[in-house]
PDB file of N, CA and C in Angstrom:
ATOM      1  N   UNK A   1     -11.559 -20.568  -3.747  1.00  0.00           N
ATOM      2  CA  UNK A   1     -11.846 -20.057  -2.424  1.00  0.00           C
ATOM      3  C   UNK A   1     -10.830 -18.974  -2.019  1.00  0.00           C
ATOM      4  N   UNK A   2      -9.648 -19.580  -2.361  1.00  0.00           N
ATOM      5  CA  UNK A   2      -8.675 -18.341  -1.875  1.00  0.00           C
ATOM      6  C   UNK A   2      -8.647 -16.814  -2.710  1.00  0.00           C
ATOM      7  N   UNK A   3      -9.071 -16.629  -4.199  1.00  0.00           N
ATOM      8  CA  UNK A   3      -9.242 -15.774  -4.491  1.00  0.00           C
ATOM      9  C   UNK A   3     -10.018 -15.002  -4.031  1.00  0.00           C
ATOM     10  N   UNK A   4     -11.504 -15.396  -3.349  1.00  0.00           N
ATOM     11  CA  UNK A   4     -13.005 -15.272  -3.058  1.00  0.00           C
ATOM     12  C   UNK A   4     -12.420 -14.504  -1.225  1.00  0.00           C
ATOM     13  N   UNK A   5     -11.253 -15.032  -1.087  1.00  0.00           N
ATOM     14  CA  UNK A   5     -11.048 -14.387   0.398  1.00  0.00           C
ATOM     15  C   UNK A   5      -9.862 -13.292   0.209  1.00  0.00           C
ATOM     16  N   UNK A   6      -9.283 -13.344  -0.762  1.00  0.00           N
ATOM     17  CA  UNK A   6      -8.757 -11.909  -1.150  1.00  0.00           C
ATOM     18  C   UNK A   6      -9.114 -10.413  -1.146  1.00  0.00           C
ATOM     19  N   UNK A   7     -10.560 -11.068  -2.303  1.00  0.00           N
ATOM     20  CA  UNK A   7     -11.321  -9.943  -2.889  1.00  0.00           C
ATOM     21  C   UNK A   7     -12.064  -9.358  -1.557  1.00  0.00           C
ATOM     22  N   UNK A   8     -12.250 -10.363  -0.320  1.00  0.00           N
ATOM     23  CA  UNK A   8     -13.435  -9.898   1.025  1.00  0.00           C
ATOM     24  C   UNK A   8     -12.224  -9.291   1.871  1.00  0.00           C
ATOM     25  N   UNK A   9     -11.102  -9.744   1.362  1.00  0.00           N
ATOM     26  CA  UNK A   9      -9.991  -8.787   2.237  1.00  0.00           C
ATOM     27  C   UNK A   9     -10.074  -7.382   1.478  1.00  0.00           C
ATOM     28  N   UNK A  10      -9.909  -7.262   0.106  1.00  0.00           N
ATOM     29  CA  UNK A  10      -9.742  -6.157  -0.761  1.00  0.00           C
ATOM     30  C   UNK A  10     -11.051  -5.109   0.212  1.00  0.00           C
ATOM     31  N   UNK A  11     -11.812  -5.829  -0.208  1.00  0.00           N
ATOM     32  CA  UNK A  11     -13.565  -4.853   0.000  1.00  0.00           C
ATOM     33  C   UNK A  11     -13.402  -4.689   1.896  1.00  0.00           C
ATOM     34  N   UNK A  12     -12.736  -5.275   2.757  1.00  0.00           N
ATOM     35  CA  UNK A  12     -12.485  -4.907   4.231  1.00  0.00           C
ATOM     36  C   UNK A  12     -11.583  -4.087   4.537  1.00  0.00           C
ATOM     37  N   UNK A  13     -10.930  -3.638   3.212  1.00  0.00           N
ATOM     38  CA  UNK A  13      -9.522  -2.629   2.980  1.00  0.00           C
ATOM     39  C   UNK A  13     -10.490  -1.757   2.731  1.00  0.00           C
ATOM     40  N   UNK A  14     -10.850  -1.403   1.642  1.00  0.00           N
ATOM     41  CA  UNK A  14     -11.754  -0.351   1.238  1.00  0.00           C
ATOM     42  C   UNK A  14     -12.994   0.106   2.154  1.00  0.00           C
ATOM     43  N   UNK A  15     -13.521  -0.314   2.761  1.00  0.00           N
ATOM     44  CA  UNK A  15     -14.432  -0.303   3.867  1.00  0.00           C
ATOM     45  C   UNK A  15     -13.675   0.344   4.851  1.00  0.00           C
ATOM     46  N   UNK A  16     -12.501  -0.001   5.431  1.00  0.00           N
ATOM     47  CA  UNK A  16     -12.356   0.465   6.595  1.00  0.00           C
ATOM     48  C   UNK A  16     -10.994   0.965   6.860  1.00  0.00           C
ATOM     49  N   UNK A  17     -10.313   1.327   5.938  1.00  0.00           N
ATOM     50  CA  UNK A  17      -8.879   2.260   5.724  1.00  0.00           C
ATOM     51  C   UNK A  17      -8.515   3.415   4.999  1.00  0.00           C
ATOM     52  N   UNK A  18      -9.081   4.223   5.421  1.00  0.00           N
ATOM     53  CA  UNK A  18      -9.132   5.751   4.364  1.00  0.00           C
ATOM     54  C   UNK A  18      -7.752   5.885   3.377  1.00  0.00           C
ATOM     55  N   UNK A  19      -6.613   5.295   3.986  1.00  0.00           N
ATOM     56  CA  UNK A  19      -4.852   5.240   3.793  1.00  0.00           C
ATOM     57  C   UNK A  19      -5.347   4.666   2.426  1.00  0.00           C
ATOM     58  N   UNK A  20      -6.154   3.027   2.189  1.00  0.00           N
ATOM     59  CA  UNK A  20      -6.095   2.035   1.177  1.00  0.00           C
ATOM     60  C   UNK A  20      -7.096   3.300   0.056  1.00  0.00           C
ATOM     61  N   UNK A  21      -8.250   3.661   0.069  1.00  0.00           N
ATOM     62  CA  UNK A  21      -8.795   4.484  -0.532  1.00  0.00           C
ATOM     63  C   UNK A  21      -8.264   5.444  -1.387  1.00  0.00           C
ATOM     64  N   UNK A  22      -7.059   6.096  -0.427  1.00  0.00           N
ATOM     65  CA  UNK A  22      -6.162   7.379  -0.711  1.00  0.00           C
ATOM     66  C   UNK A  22      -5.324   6.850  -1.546  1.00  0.00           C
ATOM     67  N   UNK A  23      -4.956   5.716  -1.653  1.00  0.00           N
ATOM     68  CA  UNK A  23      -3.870   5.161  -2.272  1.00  0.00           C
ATOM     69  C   UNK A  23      -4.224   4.639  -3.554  1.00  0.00           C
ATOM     70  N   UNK A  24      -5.338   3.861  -3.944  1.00  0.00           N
ATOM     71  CA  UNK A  24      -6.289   3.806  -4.776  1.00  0.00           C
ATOM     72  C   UNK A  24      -6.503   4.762  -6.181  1.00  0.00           C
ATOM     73  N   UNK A  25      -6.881   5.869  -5.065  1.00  0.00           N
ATOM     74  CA  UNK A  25      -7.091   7.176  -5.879  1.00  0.00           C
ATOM     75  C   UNK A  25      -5.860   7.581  -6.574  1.00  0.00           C
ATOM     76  N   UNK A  26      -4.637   7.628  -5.626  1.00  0.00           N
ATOM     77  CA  UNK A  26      -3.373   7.785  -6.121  1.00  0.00           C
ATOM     78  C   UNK A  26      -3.098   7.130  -7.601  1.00  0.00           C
ATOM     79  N   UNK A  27      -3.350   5.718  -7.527  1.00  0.00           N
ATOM     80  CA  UNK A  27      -2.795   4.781  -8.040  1.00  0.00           C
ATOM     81  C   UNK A  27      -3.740   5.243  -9.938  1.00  0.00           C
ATOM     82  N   UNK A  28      -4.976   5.614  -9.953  1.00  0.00           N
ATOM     83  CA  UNK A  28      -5.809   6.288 -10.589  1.00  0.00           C
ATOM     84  C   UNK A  28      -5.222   7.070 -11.671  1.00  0.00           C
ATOM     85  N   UNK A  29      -4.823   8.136 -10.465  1.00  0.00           N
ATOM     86  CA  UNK A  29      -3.831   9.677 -11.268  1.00  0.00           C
ATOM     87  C   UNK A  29      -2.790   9.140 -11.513  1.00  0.00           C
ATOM     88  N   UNK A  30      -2.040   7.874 -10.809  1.00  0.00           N
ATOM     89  CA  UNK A  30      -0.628   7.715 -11.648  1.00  0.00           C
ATOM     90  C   UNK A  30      -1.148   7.024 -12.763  1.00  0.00           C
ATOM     91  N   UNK A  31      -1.784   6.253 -13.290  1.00  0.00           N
ATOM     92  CA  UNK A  31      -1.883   5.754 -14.583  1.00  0.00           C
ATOM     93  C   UNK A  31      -2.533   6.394 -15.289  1.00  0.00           C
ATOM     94  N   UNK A  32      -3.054   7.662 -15.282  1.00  0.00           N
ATOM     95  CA  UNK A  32      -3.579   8.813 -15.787  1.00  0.00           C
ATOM     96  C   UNK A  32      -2.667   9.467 -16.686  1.00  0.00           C
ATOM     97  N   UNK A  33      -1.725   9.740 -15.087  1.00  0.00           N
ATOM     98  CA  UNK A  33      -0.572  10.810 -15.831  1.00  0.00           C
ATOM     99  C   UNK A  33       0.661  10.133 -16.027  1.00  0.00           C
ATOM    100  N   UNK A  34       0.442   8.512 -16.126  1.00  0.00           N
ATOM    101  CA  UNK A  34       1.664   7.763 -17.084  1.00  0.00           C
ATOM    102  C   UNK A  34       1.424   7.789 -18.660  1.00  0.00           C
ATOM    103  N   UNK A  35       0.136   8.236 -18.858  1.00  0.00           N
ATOM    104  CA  UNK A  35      -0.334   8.431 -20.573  1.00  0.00           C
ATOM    105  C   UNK A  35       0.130   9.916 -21.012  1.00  0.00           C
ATOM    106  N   UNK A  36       0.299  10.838 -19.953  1.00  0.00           N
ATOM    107  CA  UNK A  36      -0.069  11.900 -20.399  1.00  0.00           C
ATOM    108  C   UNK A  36       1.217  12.296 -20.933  1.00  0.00           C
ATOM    109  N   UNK A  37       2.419  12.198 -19.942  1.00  0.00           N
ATOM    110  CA  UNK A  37       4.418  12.126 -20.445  1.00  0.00           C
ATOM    111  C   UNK A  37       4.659  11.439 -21.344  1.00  0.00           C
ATOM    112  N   UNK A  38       5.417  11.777 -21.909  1.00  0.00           N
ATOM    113  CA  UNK A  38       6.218  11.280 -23.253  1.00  0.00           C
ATOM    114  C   UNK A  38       7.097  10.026 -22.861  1.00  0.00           C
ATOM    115  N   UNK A  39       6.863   9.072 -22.140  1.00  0.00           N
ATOM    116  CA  UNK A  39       7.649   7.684 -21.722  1.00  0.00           C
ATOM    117  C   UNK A  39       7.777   6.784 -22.631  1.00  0.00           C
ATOM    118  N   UNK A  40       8.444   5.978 -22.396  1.00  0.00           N
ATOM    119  CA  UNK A  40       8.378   4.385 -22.950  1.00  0.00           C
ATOM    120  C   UNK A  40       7.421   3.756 -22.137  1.00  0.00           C
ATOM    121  N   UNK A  41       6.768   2.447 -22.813  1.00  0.00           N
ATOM    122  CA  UNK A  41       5.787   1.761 -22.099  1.00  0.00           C
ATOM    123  C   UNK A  41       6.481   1.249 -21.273  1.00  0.00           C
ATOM    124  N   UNK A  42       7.790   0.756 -20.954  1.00  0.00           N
ATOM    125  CA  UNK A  42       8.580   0.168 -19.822  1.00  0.00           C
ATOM    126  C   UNK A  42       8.931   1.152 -18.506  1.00  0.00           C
ATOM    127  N   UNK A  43       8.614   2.689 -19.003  1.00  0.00           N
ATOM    128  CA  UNK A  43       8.969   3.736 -18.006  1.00  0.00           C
ATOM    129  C   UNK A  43       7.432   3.527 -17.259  1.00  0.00           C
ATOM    130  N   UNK A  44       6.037   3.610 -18.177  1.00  0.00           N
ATOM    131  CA  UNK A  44       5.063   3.624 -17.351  1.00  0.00           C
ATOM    132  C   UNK A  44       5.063   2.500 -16.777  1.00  0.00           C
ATOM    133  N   UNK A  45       5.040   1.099 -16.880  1.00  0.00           N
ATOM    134  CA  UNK A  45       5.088   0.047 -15.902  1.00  0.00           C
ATOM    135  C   UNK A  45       5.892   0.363 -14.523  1.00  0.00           C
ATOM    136  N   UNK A  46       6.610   0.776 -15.038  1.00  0.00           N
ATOM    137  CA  UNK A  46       7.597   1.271 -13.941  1.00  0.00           C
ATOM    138  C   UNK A  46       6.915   1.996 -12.848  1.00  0.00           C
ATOM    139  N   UNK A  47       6.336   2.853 -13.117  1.00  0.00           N
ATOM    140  CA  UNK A  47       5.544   4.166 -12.470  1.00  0.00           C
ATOM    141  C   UNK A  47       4.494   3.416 -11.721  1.00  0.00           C
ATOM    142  N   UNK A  48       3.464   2.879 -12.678  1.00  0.00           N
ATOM    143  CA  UNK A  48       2.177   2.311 -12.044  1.00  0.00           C
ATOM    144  C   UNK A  48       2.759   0.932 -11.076  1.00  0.00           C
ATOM    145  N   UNK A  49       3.849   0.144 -11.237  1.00  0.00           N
ATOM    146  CA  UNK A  49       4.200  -0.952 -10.362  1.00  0.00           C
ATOM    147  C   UNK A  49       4.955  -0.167  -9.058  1.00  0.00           C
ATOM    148  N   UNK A  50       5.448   0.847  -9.161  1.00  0.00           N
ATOM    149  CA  UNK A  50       5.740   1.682  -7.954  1.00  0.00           C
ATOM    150  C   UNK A  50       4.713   2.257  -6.952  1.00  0.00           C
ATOM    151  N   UNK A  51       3.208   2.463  -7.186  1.00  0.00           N
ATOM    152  CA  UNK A  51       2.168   2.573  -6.572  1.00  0.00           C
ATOM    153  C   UNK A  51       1.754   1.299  -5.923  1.00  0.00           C
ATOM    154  N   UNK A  52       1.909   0.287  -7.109  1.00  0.00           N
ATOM    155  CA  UNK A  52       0.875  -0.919  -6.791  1.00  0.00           C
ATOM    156  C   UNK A  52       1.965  -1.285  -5.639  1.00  0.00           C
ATOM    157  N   UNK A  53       3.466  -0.898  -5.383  1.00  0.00           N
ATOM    158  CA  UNK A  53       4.213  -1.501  -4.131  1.00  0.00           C
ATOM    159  C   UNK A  53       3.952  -1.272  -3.018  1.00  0.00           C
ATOM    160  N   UNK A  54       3.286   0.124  -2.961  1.00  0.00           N
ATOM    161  CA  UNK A  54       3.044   0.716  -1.914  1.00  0.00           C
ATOM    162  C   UNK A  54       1.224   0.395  -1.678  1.00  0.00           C
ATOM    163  N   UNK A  55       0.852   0.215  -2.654  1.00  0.00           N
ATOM    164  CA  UNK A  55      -0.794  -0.822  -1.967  1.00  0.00           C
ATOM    165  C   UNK A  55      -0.102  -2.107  -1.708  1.00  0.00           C
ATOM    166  N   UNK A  56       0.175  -2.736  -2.212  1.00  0.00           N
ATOM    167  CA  UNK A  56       1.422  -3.978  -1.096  1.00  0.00           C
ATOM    168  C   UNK A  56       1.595  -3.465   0.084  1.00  0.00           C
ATOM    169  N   UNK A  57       2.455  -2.958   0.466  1.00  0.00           N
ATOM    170  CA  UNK A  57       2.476  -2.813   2.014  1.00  0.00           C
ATOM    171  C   UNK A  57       1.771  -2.514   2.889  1.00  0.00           C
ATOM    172  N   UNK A  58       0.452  -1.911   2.011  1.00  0.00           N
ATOM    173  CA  UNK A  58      -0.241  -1.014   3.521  1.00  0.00           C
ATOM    174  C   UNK A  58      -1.204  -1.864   3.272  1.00  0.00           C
ATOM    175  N   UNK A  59      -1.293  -3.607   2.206  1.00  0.00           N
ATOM    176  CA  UNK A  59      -1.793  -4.612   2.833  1.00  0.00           C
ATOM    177  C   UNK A  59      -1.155  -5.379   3.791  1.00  0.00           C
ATOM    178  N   UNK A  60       0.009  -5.716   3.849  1.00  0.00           N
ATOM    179  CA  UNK A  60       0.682  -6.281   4.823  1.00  0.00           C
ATOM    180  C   UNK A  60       0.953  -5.509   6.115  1.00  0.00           C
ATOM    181  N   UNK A  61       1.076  -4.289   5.910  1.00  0.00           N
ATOM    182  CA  UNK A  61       1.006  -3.042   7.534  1.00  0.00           C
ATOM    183  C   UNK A  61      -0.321  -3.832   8.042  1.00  0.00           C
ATOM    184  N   UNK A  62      -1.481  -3.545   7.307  1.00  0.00           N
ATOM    185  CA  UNK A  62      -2.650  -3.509   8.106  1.00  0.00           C
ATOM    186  C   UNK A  62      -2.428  -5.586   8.420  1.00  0.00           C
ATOM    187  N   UNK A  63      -1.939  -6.158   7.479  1.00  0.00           N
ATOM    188  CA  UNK A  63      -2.159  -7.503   8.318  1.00  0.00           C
ATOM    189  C   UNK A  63      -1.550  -7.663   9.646  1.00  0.00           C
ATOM    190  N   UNK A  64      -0.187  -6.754  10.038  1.00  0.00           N
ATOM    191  CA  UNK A  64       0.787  -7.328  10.858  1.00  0.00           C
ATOM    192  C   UNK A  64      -0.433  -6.609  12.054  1.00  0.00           C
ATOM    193  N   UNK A  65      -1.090  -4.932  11.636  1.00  0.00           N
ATOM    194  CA  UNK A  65      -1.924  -4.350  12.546  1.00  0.00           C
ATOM    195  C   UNK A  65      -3.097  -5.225  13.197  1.00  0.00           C
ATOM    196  N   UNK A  66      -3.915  -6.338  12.150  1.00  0.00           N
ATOM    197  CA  UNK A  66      -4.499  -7.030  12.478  1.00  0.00           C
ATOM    198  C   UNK A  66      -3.819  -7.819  13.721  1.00  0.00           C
ATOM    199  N   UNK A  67      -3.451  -8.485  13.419  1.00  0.00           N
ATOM    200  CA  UNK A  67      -2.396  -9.802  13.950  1.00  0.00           C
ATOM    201  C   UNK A  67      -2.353  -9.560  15.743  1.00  0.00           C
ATOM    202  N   UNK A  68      -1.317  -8.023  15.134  1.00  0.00           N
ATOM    203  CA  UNK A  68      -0.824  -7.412  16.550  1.00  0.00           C
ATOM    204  C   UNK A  68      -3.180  -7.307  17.188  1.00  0.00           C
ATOM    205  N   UNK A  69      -3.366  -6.748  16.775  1.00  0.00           N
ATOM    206  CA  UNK A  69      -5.003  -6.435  17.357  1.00  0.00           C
ATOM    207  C   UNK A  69      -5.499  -7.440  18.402  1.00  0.00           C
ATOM    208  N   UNK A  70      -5.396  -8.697  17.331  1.00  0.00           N
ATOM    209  CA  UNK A  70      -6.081  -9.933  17.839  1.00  0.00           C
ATOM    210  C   UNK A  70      -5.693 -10.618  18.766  1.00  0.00           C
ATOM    211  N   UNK A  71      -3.865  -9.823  19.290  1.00  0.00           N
ATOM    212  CA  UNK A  71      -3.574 -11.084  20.720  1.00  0.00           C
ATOM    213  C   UNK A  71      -3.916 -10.506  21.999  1.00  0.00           C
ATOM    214  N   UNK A  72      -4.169  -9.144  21.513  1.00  0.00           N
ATOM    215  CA  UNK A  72      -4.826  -8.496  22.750  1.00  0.00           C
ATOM    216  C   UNK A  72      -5.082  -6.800  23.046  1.00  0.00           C
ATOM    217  N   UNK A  73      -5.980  -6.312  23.603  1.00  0.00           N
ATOM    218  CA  UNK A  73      -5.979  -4.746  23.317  1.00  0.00           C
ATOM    219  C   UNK A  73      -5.507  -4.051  24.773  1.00  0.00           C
ATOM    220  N   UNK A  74      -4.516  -5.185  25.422  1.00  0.00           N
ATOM    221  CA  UNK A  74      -3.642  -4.154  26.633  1.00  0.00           C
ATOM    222  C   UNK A  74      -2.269  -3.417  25.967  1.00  0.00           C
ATOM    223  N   UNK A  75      -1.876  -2.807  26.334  1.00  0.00           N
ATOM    224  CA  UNK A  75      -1.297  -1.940  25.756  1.00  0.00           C
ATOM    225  C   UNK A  75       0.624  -2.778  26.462  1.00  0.00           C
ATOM    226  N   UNK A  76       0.872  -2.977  24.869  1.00  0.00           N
ATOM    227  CA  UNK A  76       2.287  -3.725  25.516  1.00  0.00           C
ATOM    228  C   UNK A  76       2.814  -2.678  24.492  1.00  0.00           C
ATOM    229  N   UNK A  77       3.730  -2.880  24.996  1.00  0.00           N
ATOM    230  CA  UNK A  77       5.192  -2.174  24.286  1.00  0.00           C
ATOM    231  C   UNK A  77       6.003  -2.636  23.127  1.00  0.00           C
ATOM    232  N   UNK A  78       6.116  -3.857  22.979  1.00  0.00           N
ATOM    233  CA  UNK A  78       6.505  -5.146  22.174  1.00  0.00           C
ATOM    234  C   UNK A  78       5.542  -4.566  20.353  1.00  0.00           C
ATOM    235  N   UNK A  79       4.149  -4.941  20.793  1.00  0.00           N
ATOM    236  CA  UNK A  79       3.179  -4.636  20.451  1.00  0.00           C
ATOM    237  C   UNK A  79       3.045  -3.376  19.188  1.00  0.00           C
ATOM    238  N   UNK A  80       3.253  -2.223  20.480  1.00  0.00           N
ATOM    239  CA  UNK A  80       3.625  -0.982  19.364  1.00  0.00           C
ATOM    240  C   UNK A  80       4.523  -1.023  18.457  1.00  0.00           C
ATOM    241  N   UNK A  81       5.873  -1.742  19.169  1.00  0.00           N
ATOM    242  CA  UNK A  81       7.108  -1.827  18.230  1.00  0.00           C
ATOM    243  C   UNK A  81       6.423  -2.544  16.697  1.00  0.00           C
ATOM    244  N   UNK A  82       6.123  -3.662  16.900  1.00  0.00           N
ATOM    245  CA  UNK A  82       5.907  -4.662  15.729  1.00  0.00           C
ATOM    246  C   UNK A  82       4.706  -3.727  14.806  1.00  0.00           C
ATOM    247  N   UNK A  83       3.960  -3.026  15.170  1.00  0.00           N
ATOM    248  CA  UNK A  83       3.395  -1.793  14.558  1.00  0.00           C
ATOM    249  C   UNK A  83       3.866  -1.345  14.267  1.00  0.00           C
ATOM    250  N   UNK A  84       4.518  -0.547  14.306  1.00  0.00           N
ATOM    251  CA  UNK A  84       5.687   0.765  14.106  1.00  0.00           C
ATOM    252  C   UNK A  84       7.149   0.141  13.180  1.00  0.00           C
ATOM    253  N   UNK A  85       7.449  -1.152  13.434  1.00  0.00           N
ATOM    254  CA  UNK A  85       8.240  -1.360  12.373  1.00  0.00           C
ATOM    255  C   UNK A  85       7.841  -2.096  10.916  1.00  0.00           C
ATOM    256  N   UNK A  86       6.841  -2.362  11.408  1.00  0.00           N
ATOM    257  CA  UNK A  86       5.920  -3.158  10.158  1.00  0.00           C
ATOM    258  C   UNK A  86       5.166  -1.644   9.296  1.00  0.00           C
ATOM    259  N   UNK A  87       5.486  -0.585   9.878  1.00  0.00           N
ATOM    260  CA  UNK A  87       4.747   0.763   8.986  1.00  0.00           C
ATOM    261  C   UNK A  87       5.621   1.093   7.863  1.00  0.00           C
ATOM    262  N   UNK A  88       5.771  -0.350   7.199  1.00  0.00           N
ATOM    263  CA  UNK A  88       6.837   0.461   5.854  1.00  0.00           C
ATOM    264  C   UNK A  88       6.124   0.836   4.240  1.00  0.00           C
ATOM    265  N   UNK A  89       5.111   1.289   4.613  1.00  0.00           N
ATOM    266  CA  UNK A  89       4.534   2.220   3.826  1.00  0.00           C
ATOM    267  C   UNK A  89       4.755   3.118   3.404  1.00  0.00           C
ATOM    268  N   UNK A  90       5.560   4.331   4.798  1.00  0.00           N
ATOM    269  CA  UNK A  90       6.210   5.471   4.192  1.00  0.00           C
ATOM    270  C   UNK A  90       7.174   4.932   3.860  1.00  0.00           C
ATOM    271  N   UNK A  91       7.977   4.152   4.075  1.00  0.00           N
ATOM    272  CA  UNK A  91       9.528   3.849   3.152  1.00  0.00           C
ATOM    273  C   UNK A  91       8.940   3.663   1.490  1.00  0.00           C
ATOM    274  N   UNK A  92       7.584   2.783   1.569  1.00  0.00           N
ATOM    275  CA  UNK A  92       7.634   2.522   0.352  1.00  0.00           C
ATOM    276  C   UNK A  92       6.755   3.781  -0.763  1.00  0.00           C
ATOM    277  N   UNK A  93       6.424   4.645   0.078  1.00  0.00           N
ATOM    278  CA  UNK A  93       6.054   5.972  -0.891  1.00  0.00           C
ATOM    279  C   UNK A  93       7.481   6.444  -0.641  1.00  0.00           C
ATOM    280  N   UNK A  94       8.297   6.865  -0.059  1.00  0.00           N
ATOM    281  CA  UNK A  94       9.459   7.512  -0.585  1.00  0.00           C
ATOM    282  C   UNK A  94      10.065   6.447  -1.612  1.00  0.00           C
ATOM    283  N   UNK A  95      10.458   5.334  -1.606  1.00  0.00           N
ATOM    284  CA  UNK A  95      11.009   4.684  -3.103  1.00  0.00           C
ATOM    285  C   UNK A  95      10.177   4.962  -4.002  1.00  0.00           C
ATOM    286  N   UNK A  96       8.891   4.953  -4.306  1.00  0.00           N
ATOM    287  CA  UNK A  96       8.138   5.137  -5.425  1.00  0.00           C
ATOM    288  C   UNK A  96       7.989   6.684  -5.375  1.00  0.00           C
ATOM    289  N   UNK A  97       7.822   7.709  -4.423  1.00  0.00           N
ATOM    290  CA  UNK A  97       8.333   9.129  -4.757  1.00  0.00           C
ATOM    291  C   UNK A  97      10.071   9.242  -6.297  1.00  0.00           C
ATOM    292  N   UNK A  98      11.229   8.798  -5.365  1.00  0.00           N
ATOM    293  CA  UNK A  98      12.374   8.355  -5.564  1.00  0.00           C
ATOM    294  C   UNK A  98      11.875   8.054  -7.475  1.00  0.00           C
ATOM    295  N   UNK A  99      11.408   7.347  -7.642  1.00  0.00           N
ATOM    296  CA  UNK A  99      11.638   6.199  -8.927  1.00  0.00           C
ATOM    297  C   UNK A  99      10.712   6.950 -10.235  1.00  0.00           C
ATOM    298  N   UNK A 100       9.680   8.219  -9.086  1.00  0.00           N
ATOM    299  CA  UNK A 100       8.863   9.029 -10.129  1.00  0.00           C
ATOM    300  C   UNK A 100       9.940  10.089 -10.585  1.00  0.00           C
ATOM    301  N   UNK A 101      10.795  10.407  -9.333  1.00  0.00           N
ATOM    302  CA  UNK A 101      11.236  11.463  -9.938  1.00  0.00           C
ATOM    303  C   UNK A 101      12.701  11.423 -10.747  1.00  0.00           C
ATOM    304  N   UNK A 102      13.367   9.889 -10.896  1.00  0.00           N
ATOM    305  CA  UNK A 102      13.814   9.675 -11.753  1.00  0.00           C
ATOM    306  C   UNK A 102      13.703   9.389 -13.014  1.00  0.00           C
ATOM    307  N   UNK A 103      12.297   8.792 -13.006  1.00  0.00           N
ATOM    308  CA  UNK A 103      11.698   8.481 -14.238  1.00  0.00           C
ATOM    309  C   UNK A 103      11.092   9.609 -15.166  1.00  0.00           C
TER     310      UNK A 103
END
């Protein structure tokens, strides 16, 4: 069951977050162009688990976005914050920016 509510989370990501889509696609061209460089297979893991971190977060962004959604749609302040600090998505494309361009 719990896998079965993953996958309806996965397909409610893809449905309705252009960000999860974009990232997707990303994730595509990085294992594309982890074949295409002259790496070690431990450099491409590296590469493609640096994408998959950042589809991690912008599942957990959008859960905390949910969360915050569902206690109410007046506009608190509190609210935005826990939005806005839970957006560590861009932190986590700059580390995986960071880790491409060391690698």
């Amino acid at each position: 069951m719990a896998t079965l509510n993953s996958l309806r989370a996965l397909k409610w990501l893809y449905d309705n977050k252009s960000t999860f889509k974009q990232e997707l696609l990303l994730l595509l061209v990085v294992i594309t162009a982890s074949f295409v460089f002259d790496i070690s297979i431990k450099e491409q893991v590296i590469l493609i688990l640096a994408i998959v971190f950042v589809i991690f977060t912008e599942r957990i962004n959008t859960a905390i976005e949910a969360v915050i959604d569902s206690i109410g749609l007046e506009i608190n302040p509190l609210s935005g914050l826990a939005i806005n600090l839970g957006a560590a998505v861009m932190l986590s494309l700059l580390v995986a920016s960071c880790i491409w361009l060391i690698v």
